[in-house]
C-alpha atoms as a PDB file:
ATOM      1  CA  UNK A   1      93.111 103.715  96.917  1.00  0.00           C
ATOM      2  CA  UNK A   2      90.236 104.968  99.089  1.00  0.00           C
ATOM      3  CA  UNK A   3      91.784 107.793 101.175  1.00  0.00           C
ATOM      4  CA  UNK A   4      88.920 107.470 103.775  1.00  0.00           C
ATOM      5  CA  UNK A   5      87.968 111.515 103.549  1.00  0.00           C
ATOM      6  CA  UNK A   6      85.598 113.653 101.787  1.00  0.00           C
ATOM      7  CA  UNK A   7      86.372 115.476  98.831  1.00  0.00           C
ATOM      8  CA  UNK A   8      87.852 118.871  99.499  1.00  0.00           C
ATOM      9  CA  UNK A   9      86.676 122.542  98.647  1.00  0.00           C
ATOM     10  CA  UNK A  10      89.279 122.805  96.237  1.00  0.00           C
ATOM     11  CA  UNK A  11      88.794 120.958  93.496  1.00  0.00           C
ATOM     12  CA  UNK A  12      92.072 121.295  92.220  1.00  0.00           C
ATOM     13  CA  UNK A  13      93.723 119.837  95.562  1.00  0.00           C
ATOM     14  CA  UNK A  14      91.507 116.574  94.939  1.00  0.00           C
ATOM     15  CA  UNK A  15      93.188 116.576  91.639  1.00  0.00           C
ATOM     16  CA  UNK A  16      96.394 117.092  92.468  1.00  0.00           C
ATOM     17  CA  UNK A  17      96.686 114.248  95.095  1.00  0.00           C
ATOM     18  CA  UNK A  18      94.687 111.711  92.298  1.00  0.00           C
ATOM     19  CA  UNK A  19      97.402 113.088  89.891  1.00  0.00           C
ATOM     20  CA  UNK A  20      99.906 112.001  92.828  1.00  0.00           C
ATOM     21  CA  UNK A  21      98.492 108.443  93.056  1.00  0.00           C
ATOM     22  CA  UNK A  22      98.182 107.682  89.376  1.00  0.00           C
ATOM     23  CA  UNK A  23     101.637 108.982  89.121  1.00  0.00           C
ATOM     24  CA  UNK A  24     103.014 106.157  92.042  1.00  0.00           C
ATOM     25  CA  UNK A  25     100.832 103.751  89.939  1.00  0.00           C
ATOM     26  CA  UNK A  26     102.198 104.344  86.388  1.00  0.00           C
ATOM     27  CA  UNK A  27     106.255 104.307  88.666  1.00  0.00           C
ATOM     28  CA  UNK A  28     105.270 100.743  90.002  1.00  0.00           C
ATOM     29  CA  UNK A  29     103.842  99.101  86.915  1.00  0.00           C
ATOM     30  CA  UNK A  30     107.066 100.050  84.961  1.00  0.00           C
ATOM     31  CA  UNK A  31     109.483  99.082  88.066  1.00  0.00           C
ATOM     32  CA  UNK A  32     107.728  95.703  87.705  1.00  0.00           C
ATOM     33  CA  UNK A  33     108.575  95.447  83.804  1.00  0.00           C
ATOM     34  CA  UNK A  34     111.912  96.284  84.652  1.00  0.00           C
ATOM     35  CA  UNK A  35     112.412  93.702  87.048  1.00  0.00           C
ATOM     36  CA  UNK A  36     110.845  91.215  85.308  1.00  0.00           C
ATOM     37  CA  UNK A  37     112.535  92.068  82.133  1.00  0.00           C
ATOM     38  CA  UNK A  38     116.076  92.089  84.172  1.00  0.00           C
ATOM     39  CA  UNK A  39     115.292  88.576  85.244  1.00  0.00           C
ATOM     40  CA  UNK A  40     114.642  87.672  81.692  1.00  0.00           C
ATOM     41  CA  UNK A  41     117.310  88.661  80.376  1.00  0.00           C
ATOM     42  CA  UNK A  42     119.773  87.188  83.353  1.00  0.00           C
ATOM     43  CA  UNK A  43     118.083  83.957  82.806  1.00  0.00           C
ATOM     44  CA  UNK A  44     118.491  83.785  78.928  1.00  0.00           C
ATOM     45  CA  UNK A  45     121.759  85.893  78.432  1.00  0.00           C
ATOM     46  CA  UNK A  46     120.148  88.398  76.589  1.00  0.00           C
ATOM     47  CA  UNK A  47     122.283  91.495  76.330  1.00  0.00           C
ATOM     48  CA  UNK A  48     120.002  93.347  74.140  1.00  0.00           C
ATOM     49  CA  UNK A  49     117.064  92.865  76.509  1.00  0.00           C
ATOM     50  CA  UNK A  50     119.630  93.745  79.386  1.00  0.00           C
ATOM     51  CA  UNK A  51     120.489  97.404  77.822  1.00  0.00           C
ATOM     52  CA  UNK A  52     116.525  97.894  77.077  1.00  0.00           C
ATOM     53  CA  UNK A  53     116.486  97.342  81.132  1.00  0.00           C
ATOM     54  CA  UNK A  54     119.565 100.062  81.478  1.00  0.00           C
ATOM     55  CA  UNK A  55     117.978 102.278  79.079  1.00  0.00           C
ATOM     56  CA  UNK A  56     114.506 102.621  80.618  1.00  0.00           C
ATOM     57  CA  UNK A  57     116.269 103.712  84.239  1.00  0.00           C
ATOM     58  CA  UNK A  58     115.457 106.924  83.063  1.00  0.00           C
ATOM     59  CA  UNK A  59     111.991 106.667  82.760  1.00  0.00           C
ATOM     60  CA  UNK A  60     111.414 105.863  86.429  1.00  0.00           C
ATOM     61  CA  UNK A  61     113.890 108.835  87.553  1.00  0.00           C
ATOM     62  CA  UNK A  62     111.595 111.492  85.733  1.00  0.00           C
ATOM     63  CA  UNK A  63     108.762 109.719  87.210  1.00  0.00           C
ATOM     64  CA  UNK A  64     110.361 109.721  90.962  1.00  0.00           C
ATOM     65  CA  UNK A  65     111.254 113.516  90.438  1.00  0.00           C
ATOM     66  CA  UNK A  66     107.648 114.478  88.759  1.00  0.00           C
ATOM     67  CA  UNK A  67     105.893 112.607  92.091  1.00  0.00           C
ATOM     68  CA  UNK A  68     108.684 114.780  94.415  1.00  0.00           C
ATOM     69  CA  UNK A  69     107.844 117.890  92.748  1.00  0.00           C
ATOM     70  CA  UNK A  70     104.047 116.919  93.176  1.00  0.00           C
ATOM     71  CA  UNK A  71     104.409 116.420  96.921  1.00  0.00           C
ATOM     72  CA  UNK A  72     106.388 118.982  97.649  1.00  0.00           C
ATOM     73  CA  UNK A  73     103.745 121.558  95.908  1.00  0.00           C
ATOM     74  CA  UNK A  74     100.929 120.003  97.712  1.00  0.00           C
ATOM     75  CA  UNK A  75     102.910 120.441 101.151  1.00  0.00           C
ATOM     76  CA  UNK A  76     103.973 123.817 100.408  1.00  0.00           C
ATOM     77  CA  UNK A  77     100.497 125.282  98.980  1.00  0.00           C
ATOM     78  CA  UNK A  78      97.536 123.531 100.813  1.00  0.00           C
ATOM     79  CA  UNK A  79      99.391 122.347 104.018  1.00  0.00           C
ATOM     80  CA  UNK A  80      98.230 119.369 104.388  1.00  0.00           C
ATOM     81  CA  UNK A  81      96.474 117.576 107.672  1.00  0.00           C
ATOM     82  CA  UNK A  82      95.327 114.343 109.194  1.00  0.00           C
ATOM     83  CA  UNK A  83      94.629 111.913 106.423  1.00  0.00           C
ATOM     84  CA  UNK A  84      96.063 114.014 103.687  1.00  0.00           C
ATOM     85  CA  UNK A  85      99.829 114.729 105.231  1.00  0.00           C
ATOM     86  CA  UNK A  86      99.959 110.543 105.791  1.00  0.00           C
ATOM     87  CA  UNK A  87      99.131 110.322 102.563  1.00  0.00           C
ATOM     88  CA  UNK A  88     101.739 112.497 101.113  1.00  0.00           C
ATOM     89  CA  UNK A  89     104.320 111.087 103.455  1.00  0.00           C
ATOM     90  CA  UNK A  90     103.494 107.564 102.796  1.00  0.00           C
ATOM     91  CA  UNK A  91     103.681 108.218  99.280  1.00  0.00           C
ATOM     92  CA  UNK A  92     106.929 109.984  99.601  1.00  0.00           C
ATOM     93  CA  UNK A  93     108.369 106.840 100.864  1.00  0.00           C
ATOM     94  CA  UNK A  94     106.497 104.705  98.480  1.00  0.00           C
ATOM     95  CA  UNK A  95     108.544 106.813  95.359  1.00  0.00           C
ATOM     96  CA  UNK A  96     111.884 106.155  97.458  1.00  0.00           C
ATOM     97  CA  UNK A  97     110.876 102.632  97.549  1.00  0.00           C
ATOM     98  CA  UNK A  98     110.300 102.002  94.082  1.00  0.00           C
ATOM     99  CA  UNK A  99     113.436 104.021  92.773  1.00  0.00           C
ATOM    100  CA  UNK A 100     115.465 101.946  94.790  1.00  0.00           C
ATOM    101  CA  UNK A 101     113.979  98.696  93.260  1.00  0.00           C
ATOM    102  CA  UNK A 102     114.523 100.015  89.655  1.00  0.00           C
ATOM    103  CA  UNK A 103     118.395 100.641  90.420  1.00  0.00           C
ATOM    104  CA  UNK A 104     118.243  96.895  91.913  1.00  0.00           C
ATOM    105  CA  UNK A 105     116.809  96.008  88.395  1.00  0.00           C
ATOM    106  CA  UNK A 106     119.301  97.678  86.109  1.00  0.00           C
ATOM    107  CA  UNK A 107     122.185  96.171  88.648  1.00  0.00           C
ATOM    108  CA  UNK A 108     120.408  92.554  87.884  1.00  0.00           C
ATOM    109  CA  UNK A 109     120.660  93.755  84.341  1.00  0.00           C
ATOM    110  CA  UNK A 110     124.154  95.075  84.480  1.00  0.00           C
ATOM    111  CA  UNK A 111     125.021  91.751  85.141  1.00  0.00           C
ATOM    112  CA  UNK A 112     124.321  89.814  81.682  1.00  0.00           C
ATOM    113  CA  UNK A 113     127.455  91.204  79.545  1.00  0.00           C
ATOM    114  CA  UNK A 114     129.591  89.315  82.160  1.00  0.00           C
ATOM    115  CA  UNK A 115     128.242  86.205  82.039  1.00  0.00           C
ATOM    116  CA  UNK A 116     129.934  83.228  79.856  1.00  0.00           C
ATOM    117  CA  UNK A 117     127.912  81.902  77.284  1.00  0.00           C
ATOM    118  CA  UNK A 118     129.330  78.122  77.607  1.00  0.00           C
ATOM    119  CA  UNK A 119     127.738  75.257  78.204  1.00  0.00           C
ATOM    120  CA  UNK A 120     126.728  74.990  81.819  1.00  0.00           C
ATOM    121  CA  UNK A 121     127.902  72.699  84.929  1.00  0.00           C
ATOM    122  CA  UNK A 122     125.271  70.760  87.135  1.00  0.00           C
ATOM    123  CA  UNK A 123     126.121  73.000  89.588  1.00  0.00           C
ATOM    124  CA  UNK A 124     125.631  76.103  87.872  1.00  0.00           C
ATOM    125  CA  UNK A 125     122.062  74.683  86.759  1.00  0.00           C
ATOM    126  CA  UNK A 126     121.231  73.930  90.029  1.00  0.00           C
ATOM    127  CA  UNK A 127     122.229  77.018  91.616  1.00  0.00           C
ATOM    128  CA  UNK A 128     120.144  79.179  88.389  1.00  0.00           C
ATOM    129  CA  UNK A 129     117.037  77.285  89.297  1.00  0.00           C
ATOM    130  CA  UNK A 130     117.442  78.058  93.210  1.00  0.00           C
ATOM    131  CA  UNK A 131     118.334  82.078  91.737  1.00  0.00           C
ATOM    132  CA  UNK A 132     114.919  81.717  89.332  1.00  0.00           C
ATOM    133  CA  UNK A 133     112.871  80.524  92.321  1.00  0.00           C
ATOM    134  CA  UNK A 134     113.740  83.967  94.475  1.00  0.00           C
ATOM    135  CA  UNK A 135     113.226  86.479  91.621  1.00  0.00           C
ATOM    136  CA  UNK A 136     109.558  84.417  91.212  1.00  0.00           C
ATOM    137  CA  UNK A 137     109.205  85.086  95.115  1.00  0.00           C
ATOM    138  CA  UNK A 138     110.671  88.210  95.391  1.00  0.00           C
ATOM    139  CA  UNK A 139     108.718  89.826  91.680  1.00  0.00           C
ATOM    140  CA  UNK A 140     105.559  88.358  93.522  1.00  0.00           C
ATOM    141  CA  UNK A 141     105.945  90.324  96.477  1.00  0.00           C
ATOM    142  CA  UNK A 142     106.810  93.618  94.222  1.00  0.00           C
ATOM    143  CA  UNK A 143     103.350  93.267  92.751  1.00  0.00           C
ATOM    144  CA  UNK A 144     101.347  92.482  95.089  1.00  0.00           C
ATOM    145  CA  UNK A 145     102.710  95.658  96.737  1.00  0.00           C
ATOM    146  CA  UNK A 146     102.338  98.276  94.125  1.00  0.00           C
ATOM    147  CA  UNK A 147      98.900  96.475  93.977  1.00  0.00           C
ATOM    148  CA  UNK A 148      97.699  97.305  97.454  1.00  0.00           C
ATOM    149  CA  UNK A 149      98.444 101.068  96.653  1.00  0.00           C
ATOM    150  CA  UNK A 150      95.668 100.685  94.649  1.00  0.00           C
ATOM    151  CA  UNK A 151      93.566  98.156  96.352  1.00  0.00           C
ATOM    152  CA  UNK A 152      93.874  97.936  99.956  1.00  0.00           C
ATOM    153  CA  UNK A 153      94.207  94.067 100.345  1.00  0.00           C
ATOM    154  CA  UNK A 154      95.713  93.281 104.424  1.00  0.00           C
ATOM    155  CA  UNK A 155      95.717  89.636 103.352  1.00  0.00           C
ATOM    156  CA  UNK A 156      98.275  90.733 100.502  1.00  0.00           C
ATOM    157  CA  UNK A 157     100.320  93.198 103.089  1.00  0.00           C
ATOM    158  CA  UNK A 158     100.745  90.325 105.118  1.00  0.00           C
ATOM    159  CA  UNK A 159     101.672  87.853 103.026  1.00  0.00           C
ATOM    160  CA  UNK A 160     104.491  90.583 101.749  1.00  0.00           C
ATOM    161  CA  UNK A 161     105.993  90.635 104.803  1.00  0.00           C
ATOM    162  CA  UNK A 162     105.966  87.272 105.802  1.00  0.00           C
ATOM    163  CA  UNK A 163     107.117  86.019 102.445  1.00  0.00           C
ATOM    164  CA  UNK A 164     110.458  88.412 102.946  1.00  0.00           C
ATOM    165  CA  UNK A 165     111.506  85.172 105.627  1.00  0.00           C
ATOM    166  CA  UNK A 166     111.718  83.045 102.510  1.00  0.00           C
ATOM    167  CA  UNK A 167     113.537  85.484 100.417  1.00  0.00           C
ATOM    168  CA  UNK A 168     116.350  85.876 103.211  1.00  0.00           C
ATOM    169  CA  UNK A 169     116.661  81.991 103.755  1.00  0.00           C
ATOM    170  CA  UNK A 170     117.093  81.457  99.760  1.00  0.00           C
ATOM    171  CA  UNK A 171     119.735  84.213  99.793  1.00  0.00           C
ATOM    172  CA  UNK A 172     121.209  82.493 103.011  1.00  0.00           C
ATOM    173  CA  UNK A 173     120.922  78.904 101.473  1.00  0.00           C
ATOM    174  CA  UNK A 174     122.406  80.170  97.745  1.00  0.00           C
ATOM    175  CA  UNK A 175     125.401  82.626  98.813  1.00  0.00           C
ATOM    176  CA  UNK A 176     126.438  79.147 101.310  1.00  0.00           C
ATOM    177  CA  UNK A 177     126.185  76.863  98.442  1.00  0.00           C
ATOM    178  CA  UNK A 178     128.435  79.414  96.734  1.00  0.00           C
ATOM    179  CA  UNK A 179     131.144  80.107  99.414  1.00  0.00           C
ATOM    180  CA  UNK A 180     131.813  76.198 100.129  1.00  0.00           C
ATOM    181  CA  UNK A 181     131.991  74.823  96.355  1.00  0.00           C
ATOM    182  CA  UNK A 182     135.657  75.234  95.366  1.00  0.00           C
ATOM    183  CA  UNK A 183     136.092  77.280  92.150  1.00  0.00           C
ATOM    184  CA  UNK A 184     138.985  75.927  90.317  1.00  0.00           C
ATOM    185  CA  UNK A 185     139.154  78.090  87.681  1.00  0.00           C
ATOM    186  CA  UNK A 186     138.247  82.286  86.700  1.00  0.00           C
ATOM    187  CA  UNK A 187     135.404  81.678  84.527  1.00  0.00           C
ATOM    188  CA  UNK A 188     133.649  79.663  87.714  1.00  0.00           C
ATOM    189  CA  UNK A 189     134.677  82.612  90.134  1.00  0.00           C
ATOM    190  CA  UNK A 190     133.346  84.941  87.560  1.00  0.00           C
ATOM    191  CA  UNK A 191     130.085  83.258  87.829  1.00  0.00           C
ATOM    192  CA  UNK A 192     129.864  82.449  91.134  1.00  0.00           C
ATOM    193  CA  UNK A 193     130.898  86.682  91.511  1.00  0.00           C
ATOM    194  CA  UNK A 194     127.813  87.338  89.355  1.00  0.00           C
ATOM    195  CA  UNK A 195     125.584  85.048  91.334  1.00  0.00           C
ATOM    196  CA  UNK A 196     126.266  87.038  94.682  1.00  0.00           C
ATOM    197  CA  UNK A 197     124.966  90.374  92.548  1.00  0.00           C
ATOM    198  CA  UNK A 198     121.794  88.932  91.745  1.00  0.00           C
ATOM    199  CA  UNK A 199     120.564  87.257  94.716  1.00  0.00           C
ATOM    200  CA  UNK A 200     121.709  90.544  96.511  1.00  0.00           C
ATOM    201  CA  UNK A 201     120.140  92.362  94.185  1.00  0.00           C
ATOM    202  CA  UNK A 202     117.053  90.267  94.703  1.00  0.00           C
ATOM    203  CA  UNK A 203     116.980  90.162  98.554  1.00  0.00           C
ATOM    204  CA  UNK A 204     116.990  94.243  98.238  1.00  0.00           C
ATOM    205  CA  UNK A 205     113.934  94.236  95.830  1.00  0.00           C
ATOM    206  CA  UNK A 206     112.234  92.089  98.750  1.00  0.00           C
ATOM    207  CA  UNK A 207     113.318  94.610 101.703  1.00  0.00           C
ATOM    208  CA  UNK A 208     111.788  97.217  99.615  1.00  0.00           C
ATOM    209  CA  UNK A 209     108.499  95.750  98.581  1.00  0.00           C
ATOM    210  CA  UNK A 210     108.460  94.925 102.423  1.00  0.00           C
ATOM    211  CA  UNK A 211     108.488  98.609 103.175  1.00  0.00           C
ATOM    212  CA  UNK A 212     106.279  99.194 100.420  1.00  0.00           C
ATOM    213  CA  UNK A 213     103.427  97.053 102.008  1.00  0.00           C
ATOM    214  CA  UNK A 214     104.502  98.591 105.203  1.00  0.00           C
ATOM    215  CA  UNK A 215     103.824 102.003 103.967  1.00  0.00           C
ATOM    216  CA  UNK A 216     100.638 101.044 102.665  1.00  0.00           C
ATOM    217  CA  UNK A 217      99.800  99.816 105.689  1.00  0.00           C
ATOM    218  CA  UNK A 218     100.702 102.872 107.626  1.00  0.00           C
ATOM    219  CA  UNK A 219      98.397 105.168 105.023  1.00  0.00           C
ATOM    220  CA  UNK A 220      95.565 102.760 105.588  1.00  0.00           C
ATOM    221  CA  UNK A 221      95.535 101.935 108.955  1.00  0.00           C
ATOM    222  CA  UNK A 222      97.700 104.701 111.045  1.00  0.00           C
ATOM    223  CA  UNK A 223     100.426 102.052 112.026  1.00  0.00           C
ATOM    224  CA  UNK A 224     102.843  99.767 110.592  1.00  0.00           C
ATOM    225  CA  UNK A 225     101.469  96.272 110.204  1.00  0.00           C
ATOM    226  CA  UNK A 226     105.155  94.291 110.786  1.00  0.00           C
ATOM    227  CA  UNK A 227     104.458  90.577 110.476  1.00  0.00           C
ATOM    228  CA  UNK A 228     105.477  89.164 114.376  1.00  0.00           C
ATOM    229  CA  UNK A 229     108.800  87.694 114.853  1.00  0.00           C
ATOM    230  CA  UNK A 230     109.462  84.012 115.629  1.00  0.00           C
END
């Protein structure tokens, strides 16, 4: 991303805050393999793939505490001003962000080794579509906001935002669909228990990659670009 300011005397201070964006860069793409891979592997059953998801956590923790050791060097040792403290600062938040969505992934994931592996109800089919519909909406949303940390894109910071309205009325429309179909028996509840962990899960990822575009915003443009409300 563009940081709108001349390169600095030090050298080295140029490198460490490109060192600090690549870092938030290589955190997001694998956030958004984790998510996606959770969602595989909720929609096929796929315990394997499901650990794999579990496993990788780790990988975006060293990555959070690598970009938290970066910005609290750069703080501490050049002191930071104007452009270059909302940059750190923005970023900080960005890391937060994305951590939080990778423990929303492994949740998604934790999810798999409770699910029966019988034949599915109408109900239950109709309900996994509705669930596949908001992890499409809500991934979307994820990339298109670790994309604008690389390429500011307003159109695509808006379109975050906006799109977290859907996300919140799929949640709404699924966990009501839930709540008023009786459940006669434990394997139903069971599911229907599951169910209420993903789309959570899911409406999460979306606050986050809200905030995310929101945070962009803020390091692009000085202010917070919240999409209106009705």
């Amino acid at each position: 991303m563009d940081r709108s300011s001349e390169p600095h005397i030090v050298q080295r201070y140029d490198g460490e805050l490109n060192h600090l964006h690549y870092l938030v860069l290589e955190m997001g793409g694998l956030v958004i393999y984790q998510l996606r891979s959770a969602l595989n592997a909720f929609a096929k059953r796929d315990e394997a793939l499901a650990q794999k998801v579990m496993e990788r956590d780790r990988e975006i923790d060293q990555l959070e505490a690598n970009a938290d050791d970066t910005i609290s060097s750069v703080i501490a040792r050049r002191a930071p001003m104007a452009n270059d403290l909302r940059l750190a600062m923005a970023t900080s938040k960005c890391v937060a962000a994305l951590e939080r969505i990778g423990d929303e992934a492994v949740r998604i994931a934790g999810v798999v080794s409770l699910l029966e592996h019988g034949p599915a109800t109408e109900f239950q089919r109709k309900r996994a579509l509705e669930v596949q519909r908001m992890g499409d909406m809500v991934f979307e949303s994820l990339k298109q906001a670790v994309e604008m940390f690389d390429v500011w894109d307003e159109a695509k910071a808006r379109a975050v935002i906006a799109r977290q309205r859907s996300v919140e009325t799929t949640f709404d429309s699924i966990l009501r669909r839930l709540m008023t179909r009786p459940l006669d028996d434990s394997r139903a509840v069971s599911w229907a228990m599951s169910l209420v962990v993903v789309i959570k899960a899911l409406e999460c990822v979306g606050h986050h990659s809200q905030h995310l575009a929101e945070y962009v915003t803020m390091l692009v443009k000085g202010s917070v670009g919240r999409d209106p409300a009705p």
